[in-house]
N, C-alpha and C. Protein backbone atom coordinates (compact mmCIF):
# COMPACT_ATOMS: atom_id res chain seq x y z
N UNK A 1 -4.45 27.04 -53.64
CA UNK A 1 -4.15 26.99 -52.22
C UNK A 1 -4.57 28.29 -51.53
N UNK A 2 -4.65 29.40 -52.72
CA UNK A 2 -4.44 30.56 -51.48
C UNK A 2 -6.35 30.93 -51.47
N UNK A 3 -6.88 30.14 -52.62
CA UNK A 3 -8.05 30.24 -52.21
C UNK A 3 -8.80 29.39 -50.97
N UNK A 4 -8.20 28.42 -51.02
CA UNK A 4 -8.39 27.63 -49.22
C UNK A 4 -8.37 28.56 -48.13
N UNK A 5 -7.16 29.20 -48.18
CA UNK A 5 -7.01 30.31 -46.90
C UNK A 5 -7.83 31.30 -46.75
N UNK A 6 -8.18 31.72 -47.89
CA UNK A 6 -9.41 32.84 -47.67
C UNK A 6 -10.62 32.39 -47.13
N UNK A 7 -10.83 31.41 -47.85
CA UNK A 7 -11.84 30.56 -47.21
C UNK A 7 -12.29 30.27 -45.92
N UNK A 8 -10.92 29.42 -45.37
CA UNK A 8 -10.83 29.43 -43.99
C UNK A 8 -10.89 30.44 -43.03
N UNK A 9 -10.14 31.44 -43.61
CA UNK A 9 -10.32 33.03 -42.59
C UNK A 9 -11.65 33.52 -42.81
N UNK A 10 -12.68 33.70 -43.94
CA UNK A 10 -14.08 33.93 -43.94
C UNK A 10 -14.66 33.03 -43.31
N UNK A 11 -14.50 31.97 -43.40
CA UNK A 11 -15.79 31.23 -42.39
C UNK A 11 -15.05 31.58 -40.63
N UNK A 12 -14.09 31.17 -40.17
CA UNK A 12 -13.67 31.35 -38.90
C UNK A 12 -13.86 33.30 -39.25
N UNK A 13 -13.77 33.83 -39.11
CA UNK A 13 -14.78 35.06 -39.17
C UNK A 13 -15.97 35.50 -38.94
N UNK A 14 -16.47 34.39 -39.81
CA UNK A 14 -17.91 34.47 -39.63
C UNK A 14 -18.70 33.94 -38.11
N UNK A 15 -17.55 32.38 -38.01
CA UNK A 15 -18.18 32.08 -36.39
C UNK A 15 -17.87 33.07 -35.53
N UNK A 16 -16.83 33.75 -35.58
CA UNK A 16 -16.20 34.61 -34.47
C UNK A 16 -17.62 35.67 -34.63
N UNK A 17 -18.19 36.78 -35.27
CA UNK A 17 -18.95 37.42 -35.57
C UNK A 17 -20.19 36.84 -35.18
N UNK A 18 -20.68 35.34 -35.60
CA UNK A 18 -22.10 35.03 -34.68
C UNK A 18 -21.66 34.85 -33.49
N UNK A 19 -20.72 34.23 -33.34
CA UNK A 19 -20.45 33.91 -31.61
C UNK A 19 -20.55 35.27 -30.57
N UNK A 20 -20.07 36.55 -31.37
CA UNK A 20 -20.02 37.62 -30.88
C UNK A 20 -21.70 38.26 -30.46
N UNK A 21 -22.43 38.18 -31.80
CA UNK A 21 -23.90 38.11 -31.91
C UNK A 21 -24.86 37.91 -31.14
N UNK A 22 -24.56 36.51 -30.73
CA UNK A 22 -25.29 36.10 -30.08
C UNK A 22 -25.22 35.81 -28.78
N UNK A 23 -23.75 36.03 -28.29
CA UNK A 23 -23.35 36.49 -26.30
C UNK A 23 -23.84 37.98 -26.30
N UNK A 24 -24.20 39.16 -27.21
CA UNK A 24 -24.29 40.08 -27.09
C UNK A 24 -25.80 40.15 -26.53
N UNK A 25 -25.95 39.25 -26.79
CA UNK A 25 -27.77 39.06 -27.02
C UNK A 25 -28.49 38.82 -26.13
N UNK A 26 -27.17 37.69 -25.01
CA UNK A 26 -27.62 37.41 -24.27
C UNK A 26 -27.59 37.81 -22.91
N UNK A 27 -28.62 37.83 -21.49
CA UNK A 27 -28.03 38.74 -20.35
C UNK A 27 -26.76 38.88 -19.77
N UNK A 28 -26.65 40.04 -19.07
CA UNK A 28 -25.36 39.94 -18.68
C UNK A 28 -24.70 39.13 -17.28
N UNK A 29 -25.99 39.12 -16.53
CA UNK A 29 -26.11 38.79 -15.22
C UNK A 29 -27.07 37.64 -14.45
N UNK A 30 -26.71 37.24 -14.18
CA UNK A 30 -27.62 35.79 -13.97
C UNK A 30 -27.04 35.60 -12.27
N UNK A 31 -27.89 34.81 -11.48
CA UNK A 31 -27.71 34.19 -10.34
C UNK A 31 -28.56 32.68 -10.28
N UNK A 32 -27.08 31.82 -10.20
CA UNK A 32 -27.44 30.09 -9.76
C UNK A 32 -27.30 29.79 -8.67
N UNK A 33 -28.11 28.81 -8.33
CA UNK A 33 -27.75 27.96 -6.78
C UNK A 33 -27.48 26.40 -6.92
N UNK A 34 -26.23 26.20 -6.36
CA UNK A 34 -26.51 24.12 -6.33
C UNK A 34 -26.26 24.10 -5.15
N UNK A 35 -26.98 23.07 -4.50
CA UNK A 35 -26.86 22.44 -3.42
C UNK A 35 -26.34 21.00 -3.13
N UNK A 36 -25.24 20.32 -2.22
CA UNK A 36 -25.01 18.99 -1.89
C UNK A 36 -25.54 18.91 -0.70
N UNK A 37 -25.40 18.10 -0.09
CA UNK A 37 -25.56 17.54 1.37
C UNK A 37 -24.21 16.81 1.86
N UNK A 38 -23.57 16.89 2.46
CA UNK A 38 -22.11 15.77 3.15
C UNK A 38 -22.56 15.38 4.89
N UNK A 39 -21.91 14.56 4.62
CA UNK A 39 -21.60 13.66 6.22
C UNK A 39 -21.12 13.92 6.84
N UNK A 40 -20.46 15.45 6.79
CA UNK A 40 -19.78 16.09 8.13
C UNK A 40 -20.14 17.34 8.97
N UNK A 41 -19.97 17.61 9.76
CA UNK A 41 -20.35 18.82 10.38
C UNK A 41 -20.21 20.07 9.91
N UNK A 42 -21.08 21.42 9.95
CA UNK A 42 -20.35 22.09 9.73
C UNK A 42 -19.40 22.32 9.69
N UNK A 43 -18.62 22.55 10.99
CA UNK A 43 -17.09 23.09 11.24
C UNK A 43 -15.95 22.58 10.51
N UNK A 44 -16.34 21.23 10.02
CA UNK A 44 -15.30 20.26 8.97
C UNK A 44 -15.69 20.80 7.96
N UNK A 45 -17.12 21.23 6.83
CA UNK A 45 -16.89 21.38 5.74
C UNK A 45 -16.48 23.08 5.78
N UNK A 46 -16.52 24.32 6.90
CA UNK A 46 -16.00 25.50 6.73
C UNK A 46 -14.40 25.26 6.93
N UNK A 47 -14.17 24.67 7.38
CA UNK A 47 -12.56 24.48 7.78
C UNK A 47 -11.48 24.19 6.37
N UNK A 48 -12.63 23.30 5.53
CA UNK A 48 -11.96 22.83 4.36
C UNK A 48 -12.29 24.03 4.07
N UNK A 49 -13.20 24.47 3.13
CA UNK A 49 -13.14 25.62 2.54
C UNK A 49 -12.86 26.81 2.00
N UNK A 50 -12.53 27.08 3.70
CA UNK A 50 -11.66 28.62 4.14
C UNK A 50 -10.15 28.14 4.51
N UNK A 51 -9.90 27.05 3.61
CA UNK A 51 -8.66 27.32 3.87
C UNK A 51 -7.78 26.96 2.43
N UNK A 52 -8.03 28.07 2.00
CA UNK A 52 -7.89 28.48 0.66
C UNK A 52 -6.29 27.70 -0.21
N UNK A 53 -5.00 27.70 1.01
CA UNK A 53 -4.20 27.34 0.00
C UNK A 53 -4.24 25.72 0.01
N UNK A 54 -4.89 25.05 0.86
CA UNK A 54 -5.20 23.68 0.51
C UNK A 54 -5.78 23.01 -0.82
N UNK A 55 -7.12 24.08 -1.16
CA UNK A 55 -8.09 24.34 -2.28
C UNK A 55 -6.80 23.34 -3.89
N UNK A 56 -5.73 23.65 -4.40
CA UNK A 56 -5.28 22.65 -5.38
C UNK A 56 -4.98 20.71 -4.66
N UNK A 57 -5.44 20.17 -3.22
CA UNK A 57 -5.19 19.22 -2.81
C UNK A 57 -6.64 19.05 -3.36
N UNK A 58 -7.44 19.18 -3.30
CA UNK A 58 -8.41 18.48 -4.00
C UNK A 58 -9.48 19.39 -4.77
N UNK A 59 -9.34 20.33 -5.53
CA UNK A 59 -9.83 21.19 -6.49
C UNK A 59 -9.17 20.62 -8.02
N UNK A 60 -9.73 19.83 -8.44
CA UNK A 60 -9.13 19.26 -10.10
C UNK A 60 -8.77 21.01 -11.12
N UNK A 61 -7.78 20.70 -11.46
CA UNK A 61 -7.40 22.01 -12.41
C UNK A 61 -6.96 23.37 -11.97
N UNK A 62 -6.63 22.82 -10.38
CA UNK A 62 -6.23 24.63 -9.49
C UNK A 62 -4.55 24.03 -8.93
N UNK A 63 -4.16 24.75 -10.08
CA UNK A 63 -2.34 24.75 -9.99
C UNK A 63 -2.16 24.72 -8.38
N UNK A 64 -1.98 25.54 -8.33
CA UNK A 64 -1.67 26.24 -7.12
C UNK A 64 -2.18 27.73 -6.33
N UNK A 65 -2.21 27.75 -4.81
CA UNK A 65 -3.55 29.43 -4.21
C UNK A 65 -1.71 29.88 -3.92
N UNK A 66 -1.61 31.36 -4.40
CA UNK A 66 -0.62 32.19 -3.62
C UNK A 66 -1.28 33.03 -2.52
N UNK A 67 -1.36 32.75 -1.09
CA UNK A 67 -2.04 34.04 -0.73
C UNK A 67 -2.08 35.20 -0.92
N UNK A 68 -2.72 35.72 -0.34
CA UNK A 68 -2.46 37.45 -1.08
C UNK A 68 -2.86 38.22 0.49
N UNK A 69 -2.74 39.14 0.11
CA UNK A 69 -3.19 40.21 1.35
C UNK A 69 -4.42 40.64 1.92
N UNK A 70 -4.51 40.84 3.29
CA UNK A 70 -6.17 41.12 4.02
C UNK A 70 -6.61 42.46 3.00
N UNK A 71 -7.69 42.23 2.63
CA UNK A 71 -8.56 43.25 2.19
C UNK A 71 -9.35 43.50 3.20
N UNK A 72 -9.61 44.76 4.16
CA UNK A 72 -10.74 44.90 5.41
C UNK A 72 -10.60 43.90 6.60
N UNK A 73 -9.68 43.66 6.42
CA UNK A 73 -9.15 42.57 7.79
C UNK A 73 -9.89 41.02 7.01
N UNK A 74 -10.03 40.93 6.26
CA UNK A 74 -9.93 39.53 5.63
C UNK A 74 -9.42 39.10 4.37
N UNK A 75 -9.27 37.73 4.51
CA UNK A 75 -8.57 36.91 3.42
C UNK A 75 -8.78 37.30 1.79
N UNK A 76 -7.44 37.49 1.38
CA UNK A 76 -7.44 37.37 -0.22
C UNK A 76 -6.67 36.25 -0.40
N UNK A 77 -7.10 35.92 -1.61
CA UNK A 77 -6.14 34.70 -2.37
C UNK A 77 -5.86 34.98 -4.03
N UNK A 78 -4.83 34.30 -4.66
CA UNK A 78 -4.54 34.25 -6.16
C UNK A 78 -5.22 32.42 -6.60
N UNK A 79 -5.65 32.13 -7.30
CA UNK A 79 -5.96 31.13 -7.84
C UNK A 79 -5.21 30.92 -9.04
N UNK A 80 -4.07 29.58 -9.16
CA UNK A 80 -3.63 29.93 -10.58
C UNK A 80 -4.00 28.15 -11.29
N UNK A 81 -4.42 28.36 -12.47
CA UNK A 81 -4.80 27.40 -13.29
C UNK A 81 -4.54 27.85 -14.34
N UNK A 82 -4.30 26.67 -15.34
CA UNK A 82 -4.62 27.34 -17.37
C UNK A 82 -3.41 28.65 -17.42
N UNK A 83 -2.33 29.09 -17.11
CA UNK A 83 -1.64 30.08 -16.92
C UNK A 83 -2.30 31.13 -16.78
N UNK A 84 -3.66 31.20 -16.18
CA UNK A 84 -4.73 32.52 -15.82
C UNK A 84 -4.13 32.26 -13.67
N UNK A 85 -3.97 33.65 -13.29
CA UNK A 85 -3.89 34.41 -12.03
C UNK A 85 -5.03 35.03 -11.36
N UNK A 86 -6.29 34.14 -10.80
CA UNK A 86 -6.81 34.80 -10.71
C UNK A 86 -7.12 35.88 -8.75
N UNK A 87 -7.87 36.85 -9.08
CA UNK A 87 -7.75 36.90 -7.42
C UNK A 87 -8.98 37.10 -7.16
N UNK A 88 -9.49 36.64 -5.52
CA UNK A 88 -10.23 36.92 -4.88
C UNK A 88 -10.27 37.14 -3.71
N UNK A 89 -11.27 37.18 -2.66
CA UNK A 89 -11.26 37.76 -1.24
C UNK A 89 -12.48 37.73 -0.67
N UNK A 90 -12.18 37.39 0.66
CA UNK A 90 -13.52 37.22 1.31
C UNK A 90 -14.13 38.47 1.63
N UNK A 91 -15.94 38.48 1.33
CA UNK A 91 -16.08 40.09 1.30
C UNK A 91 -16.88 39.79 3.36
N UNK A 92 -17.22 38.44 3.63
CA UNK A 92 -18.08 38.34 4.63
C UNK A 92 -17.95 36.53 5.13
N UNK A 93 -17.81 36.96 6.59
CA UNK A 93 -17.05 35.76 6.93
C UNK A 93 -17.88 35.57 8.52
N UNK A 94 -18.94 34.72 8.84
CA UNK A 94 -19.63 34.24 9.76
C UNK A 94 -19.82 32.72 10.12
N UNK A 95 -18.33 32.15 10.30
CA UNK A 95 -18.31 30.88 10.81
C UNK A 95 -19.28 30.28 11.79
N UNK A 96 -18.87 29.13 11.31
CA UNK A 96 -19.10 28.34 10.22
C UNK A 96 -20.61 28.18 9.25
N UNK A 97 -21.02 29.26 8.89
CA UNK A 97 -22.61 29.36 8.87
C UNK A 97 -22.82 30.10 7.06
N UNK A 98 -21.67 30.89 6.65
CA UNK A 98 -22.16 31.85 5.84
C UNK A 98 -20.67 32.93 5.70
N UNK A 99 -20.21 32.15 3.99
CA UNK A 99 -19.05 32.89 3.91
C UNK A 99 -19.47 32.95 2.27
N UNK A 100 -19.03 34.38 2.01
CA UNK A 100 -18.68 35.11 0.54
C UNK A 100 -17.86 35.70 0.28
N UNK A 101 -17.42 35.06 -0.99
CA UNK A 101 -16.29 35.44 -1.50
C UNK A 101 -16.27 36.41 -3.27
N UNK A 102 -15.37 37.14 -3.28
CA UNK A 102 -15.48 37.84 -4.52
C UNK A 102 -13.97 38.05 -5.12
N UNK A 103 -14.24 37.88 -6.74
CA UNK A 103 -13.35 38.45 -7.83
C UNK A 103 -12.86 39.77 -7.35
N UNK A 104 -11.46 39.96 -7.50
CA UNK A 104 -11.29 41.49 -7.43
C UNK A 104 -10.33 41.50 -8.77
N UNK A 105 -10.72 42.60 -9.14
CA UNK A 105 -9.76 43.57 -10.25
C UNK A 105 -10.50 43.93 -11.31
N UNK A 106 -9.74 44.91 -11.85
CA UNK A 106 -10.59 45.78 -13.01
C UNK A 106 -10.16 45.16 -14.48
N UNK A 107 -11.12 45.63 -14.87
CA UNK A 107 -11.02 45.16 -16.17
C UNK A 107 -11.39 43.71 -17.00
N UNK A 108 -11.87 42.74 -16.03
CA UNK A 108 -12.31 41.46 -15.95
C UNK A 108 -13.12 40.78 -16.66
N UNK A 109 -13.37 39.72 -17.70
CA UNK A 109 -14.43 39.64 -18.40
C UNK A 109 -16.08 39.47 -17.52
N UNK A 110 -15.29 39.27 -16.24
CA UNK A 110 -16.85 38.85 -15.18
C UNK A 110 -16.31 39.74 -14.17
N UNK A 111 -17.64 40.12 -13.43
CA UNK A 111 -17.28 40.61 -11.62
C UNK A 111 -18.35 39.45 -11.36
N UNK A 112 -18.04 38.75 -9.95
CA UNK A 112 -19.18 38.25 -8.82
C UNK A 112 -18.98 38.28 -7.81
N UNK A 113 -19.92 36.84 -7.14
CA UNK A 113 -19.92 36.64 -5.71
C UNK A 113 -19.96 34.98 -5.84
N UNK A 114 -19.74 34.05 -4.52
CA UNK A 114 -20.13 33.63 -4.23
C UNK A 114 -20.67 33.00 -2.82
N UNK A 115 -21.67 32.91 -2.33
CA UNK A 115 -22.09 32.87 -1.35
C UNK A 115 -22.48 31.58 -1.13
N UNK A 116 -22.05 31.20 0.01
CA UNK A 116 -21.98 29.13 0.42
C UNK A 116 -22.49 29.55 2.08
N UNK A 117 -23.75 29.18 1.86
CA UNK A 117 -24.67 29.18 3.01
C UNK A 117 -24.42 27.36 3.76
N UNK A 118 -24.07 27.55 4.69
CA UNK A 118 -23.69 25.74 5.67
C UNK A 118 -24.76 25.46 6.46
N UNK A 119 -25.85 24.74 6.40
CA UNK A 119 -27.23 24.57 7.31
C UNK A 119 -26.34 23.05 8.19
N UNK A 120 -27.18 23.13 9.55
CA UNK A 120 -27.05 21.72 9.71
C UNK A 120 -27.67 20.98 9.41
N UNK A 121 -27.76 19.39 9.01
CA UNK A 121 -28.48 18.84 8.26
C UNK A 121 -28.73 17.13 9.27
N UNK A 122 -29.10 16.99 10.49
CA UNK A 122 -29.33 15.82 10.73
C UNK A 122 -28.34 15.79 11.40
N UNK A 123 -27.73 14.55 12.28
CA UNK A 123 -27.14 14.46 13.20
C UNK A 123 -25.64 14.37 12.35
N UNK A 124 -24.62 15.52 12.63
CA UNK A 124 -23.11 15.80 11.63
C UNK A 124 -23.21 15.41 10.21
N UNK A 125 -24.30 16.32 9.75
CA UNK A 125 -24.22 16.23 8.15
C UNK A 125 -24.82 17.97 8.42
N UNK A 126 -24.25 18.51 6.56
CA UNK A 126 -24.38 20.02 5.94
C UNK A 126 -24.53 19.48 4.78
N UNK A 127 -25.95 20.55 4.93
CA UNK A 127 -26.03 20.83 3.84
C UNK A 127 -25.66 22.54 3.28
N UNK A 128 -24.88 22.23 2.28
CA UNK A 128 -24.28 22.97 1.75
C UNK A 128 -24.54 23.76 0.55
N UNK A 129 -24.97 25.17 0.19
CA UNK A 129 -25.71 25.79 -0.68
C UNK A 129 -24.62 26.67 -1.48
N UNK A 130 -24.27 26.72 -2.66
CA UNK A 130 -23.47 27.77 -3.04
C UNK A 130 -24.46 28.83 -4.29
N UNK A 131 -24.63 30.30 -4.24
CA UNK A 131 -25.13 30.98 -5.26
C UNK A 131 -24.29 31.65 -5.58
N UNK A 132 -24.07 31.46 -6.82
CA UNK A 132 -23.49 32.39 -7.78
C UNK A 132 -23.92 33.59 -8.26
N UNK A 133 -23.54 34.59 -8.08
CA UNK A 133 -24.14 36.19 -8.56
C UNK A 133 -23.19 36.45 -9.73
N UNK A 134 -23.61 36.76 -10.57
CA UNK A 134 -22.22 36.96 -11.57
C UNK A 134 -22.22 38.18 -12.64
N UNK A 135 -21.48 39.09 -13.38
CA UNK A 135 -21.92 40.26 -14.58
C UNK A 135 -21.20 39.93 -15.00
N UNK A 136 -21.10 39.49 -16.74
CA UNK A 136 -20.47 39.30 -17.71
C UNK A 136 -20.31 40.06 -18.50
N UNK A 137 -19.04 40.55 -18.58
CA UNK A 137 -19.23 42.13 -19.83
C UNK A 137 -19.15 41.45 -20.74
N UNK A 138 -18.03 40.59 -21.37
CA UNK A 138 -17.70 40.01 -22.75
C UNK A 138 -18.61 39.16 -23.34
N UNK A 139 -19.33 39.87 -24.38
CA UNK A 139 -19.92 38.71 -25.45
C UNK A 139 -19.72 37.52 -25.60
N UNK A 140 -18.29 37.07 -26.05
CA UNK A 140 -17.90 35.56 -26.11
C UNK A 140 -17.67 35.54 -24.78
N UNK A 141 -17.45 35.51 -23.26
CA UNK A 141 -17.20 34.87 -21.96
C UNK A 141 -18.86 34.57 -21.64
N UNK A 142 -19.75 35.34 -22.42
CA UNK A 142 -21.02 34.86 -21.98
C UNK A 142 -21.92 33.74 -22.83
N UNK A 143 -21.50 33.84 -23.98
CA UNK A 143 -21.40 32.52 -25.03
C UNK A 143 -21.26 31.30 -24.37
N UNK A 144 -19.90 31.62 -23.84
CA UNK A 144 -19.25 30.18 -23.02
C UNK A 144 -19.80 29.91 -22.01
N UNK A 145 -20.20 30.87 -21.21
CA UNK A 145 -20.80 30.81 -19.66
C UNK A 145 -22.34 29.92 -20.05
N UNK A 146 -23.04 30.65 -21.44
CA UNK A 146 -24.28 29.89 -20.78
C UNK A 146 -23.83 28.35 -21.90
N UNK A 147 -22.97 27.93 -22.94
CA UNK A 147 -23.26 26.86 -23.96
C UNK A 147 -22.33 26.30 -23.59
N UNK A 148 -21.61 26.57 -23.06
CA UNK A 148 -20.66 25.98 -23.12
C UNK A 148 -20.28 25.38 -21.74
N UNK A 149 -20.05 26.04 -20.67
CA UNK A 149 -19.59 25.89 -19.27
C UNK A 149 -21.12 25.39 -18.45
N UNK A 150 -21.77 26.53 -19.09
CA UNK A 150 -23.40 26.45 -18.29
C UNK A 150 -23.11 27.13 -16.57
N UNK A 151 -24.44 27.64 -16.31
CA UNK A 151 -23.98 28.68 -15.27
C UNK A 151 -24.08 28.08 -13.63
N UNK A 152 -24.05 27.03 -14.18
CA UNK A 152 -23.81 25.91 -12.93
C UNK A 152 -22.49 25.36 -12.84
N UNK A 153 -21.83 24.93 -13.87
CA UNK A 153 -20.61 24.48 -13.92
C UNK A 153 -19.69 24.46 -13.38
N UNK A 154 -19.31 25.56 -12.97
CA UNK A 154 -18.12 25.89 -12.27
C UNK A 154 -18.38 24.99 -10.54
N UNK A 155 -19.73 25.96 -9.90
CA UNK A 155 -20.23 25.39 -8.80
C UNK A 155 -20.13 23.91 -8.75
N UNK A 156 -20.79 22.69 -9.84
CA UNK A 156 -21.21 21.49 -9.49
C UNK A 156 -19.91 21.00 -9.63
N UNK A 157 -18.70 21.70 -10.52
CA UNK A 157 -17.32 20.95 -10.19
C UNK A 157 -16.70 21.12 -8.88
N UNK A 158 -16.86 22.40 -8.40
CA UNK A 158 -16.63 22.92 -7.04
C UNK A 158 -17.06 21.37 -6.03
N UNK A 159 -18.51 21.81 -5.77
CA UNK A 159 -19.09 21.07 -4.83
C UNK A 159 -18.76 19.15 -5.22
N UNK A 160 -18.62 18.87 -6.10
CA UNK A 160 -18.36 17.09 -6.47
C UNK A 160 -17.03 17.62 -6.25
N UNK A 161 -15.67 18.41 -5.85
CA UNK A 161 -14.79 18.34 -5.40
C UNK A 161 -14.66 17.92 -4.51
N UNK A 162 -15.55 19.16 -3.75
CA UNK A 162 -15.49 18.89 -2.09
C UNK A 162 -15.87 17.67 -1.35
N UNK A 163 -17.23 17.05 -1.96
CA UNK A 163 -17.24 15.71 -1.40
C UNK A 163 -16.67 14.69 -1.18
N UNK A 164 -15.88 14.52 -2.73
CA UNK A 164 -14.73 13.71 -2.67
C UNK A 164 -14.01 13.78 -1.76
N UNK A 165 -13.18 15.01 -1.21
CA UNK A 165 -12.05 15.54 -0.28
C UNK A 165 -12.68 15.13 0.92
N UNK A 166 -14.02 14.63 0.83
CA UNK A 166 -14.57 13.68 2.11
C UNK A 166 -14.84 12.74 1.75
N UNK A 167 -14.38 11.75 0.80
CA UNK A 167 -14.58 10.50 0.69
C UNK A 167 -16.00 10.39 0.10
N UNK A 168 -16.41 11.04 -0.10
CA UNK A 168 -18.49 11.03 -0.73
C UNK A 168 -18.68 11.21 -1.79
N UNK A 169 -19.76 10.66 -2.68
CA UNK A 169 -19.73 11.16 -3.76
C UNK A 169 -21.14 12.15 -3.87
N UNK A 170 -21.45 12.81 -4.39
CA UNK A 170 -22.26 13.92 -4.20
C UNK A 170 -22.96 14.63 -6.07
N UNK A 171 -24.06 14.18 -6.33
CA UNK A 171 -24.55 14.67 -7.56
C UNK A 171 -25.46 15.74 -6.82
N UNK A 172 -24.99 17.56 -7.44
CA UNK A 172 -25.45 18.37 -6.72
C UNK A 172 -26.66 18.69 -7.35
N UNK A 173 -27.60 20.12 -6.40
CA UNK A 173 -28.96 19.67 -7.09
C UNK A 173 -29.27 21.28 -7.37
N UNK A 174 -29.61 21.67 -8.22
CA UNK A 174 -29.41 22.80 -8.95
C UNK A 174 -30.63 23.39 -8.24
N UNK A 175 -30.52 24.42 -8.04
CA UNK A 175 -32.02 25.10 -7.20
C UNK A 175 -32.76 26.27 -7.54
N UNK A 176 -31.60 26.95 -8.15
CA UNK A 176 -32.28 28.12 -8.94
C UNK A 176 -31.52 29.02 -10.44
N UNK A 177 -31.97 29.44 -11.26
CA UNK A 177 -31.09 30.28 -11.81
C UNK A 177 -31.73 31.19 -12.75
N UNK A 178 -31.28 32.58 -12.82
CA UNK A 178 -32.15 33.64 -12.64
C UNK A 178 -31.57 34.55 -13.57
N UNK A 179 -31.76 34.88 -14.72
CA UNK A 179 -31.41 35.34 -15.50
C UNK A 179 -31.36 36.87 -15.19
N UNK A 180 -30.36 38.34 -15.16
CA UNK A 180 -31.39 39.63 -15.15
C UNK A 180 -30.67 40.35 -16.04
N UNK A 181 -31.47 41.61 -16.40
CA UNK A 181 -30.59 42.62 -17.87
C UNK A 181 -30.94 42.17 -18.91
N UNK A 182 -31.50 42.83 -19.17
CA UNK A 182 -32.20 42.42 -20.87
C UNK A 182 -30.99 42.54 -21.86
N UNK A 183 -31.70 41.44 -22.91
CA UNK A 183 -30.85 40.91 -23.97
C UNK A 183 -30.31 42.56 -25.03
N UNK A 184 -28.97 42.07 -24.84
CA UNK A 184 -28.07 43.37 -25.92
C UNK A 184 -27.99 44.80 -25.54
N UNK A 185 -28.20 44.79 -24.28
CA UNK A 185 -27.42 45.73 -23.22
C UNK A 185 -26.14 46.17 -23.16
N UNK A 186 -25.33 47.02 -23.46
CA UNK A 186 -23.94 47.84 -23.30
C UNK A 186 -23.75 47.58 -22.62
């Protein structure tokens, strides 16, 4: 029996050690874009948006937003899901046209951005652009980010949220993604 256990702790070792390996390997920093299109006006899809403690009425897997306090005369929020707290804040806010938002705190396995550009699109339809800017310090959070989650993921659950929360269904359309920082960088 107790040779089973060794066993088991050497191989789960061993994945932990390639898994480590090979997020090390990989960049730290990447920027994606997906795009939807919806049937409503700007001002309806910034309204949903920016209004952050609504975000668990139709965001699948977001417990609950605690607000939080103006950073620079604008909005912070807590995001809580998975018993993770997370926070962010708007760094730039140009209704209804062009709002970004960012991670705050130290020590984080990621810092980013995200930036959701609102075009008008035809008579009360947006199209709607979100890019992700992102730095991944942790080896395994970047493992997961590109095999696992993929560096769209987060976004295309985002955006097939939002449509829904308008009655639409919406398969988003990936537009760019940009790897930077060479592989096995400190």
């Amino acid at each position: 029996m107790t040779m089973f256990w060794v066993s088991f702790l050497a191989i789960g070792l061993s994945v932990v050690g390639v898994v480590g390996w090979i997020g090390s390997r990989l960049p730290k920093t990447h920027i994606a874009a997906s795009r939807i299109r919806l049937a409503v006006p700007p001002e309806e899809v910034w309204r949903v948006i920016t209004d952050f403690s609504a975000h668990p009425d139709w965001r699948p897997g977001l417990e609950r937003v605690d607000l939080g306090p103006d950073i620079d005369g604008l909005p912070s929020w807590y995001e809580v899901c998975a018993r993770a707290r997370v926070h962010f804040r708007v760094v730039e806010s140009a209704p209804p046209r062009r709002l970004v938002t960012r991670l705050v705190g130290e020590g984080l396995p990621l810092s980013g951005t995200w930036v959701y550009e609102l075009v008008p699109a035809g008579e009360g339809e947006t199209e709607l652009v979100i890019t992700e800017q992102d730095r991944i310090y942790s080896p395994f959070f970047r493992f997961a980010t590109r095999f696992i989650l993929a560096y769209h993921g987060v976004m295309d659950v985002f955006l097939i949220a939002l449509a829904r929360a308008f009655g639409q269904d919406a398969q988003p359309e990936h537009l760019s993604l940009r790897q930077e920082s060479g592989a096995g960088e400190a």
